[in-house]
N, C-alpha and C. Protein backbone atom coordinates (compact mmCIF):
# COMPACT_ATOMS: atom_id res chain seq x y z
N UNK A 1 -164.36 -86.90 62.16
CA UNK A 1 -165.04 -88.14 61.80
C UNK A 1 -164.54 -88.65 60.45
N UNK A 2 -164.17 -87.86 59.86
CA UNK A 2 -163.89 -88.22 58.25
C UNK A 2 -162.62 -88.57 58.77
N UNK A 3 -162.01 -87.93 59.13
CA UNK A 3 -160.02 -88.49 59.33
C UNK A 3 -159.95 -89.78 59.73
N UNK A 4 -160.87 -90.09 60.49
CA UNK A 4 -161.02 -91.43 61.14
C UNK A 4 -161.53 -92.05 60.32
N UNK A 5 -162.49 -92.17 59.53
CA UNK A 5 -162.90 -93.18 58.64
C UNK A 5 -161.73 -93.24 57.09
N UNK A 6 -160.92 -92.62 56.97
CA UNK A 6 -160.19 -92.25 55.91
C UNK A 6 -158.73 -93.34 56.34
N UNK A 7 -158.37 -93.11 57.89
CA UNK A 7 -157.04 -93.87 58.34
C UNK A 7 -157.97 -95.10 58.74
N UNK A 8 -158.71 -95.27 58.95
CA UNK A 8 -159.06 -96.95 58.76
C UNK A 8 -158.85 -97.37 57.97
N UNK A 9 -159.85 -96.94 56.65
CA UNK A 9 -159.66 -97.66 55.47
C UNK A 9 -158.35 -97.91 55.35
N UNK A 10 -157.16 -96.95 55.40
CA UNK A 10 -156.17 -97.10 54.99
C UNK A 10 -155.39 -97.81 55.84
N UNK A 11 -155.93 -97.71 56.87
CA UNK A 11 -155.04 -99.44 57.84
C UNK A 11 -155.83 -100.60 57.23
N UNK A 12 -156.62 -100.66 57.26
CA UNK A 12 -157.27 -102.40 56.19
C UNK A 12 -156.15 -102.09 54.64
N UNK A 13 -156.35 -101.66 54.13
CA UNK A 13 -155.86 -101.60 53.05
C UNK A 13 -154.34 -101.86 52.97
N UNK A 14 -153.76 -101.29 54.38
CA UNK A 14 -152.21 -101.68 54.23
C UNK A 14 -152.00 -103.44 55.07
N UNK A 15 -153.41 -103.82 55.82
CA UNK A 15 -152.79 -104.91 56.32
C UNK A 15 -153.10 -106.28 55.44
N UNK A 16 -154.41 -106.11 54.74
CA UNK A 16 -154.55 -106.74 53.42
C UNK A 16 -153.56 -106.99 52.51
N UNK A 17 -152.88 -105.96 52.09
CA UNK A 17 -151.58 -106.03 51.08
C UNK A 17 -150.79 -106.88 51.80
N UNK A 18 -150.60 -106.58 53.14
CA UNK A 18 -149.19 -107.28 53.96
C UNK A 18 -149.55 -108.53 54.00
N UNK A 19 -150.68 -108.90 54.41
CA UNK A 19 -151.23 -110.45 54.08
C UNK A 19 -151.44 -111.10 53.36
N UNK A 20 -151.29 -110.49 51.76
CA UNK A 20 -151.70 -111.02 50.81
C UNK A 20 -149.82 -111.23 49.94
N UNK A 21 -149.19 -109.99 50.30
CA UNK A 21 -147.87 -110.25 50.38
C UNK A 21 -147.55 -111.59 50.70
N UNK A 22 -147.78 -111.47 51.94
CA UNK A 22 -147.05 -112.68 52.87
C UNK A 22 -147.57 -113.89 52.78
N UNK A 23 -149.10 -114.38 52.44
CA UNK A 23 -149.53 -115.48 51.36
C UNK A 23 -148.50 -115.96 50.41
N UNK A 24 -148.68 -114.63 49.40
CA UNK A 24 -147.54 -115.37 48.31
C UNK A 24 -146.45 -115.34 48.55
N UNK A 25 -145.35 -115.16 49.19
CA UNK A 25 -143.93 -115.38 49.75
C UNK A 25 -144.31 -117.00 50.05
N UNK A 26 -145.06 -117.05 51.03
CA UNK A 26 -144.78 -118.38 51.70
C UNK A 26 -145.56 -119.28 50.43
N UNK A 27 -146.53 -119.14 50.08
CA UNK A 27 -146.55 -120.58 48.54
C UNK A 27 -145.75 -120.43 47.54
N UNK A 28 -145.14 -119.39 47.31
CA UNK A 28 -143.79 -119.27 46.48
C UNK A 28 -142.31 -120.23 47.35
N UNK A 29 -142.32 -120.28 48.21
CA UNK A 29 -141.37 -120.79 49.15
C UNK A 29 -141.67 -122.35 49.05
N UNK A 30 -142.83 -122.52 49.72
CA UNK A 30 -143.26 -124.26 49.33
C UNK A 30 -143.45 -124.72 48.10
N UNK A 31 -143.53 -124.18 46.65
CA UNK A 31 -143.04 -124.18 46.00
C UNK A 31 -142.09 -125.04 45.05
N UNK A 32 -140.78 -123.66 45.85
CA UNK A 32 -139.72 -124.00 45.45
C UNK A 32 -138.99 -125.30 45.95
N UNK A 33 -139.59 -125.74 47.28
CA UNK A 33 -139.28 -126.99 47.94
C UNK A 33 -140.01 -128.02 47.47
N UNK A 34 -141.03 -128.16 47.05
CA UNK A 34 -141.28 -129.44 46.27
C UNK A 34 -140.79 -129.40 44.86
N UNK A 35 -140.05 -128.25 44.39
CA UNK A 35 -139.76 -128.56 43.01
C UNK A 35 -138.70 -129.06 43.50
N UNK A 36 -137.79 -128.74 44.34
CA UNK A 36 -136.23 -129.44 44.86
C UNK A 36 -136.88 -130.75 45.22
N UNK A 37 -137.27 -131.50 45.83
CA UNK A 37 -137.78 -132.19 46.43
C UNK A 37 -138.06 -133.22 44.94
N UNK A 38 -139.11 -132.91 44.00
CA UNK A 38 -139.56 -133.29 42.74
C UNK A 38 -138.18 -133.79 41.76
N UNK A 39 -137.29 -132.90 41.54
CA UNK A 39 -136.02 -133.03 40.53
C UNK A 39 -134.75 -133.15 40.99
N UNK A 40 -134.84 -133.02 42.65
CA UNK A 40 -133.40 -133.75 42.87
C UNK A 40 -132.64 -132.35 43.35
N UNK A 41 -132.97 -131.39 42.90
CA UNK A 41 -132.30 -130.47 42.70
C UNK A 41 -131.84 -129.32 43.62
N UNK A 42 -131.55 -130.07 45.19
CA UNK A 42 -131.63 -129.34 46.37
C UNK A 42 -130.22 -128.92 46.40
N UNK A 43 -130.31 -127.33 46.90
CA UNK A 43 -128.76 -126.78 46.50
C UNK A 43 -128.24 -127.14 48.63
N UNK A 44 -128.84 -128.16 48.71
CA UNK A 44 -128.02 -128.37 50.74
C UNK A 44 -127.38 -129.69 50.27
N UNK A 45 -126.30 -129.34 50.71
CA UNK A 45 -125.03 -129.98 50.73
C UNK A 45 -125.30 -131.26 51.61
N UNK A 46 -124.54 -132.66 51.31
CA UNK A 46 -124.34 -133.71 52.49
C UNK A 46 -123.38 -133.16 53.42
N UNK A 47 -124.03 -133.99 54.72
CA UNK A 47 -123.43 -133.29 55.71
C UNK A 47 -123.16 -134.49 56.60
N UNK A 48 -121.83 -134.93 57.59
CA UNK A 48 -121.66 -135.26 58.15
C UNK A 48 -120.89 -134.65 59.27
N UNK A 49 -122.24 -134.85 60.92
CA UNK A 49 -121.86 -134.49 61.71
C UNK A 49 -121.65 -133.03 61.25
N UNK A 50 -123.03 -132.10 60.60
CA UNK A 50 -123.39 -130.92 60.74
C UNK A 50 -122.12 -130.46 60.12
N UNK A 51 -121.35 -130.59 59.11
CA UNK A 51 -120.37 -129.92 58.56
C UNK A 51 -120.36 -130.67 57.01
N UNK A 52 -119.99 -129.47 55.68
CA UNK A 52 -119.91 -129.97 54.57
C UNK A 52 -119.04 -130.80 54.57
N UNK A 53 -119.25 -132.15 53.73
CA UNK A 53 -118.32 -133.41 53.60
C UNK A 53 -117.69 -132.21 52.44
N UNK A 54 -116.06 -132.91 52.67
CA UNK A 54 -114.89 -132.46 51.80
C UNK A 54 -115.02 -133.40 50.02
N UNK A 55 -114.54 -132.33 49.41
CA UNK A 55 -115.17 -133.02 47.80
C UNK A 55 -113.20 -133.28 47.42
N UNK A 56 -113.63 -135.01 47.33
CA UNK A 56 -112.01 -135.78 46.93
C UNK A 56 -112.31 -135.85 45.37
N UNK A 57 -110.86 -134.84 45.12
CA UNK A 57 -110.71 -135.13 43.61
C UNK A 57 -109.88 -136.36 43.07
């Protein structure tokens, strides 16, 4: 009875972390896309017809 109440807790406890992990990944992610979005500062290339345009020096 105790082993069992001991690996519960410790499954809540590991799926909490993983969810609380995975919360902040993804608002760290949206984020970083409205700051690109905000300053211009998006590292995706123009593209024509799904391929990087060639840079004329």
């Amino acid at each position: 009875m105790r082993t069992k109440l001991i690996l519960l807790a410790l499954a809540a406890f590991v799926s909490a972390a993983s969810a609380s992990i995975w919360l902040l990944i993804s608002e760290k992610q949206v984020a970083q896309e409205r700051r690109e979005q905000f300053f211009g500062t998006s590292k995706r290339y123009p593209t024509s017809g799904g391929e990087k345009m060639k840079v004329e020096w």
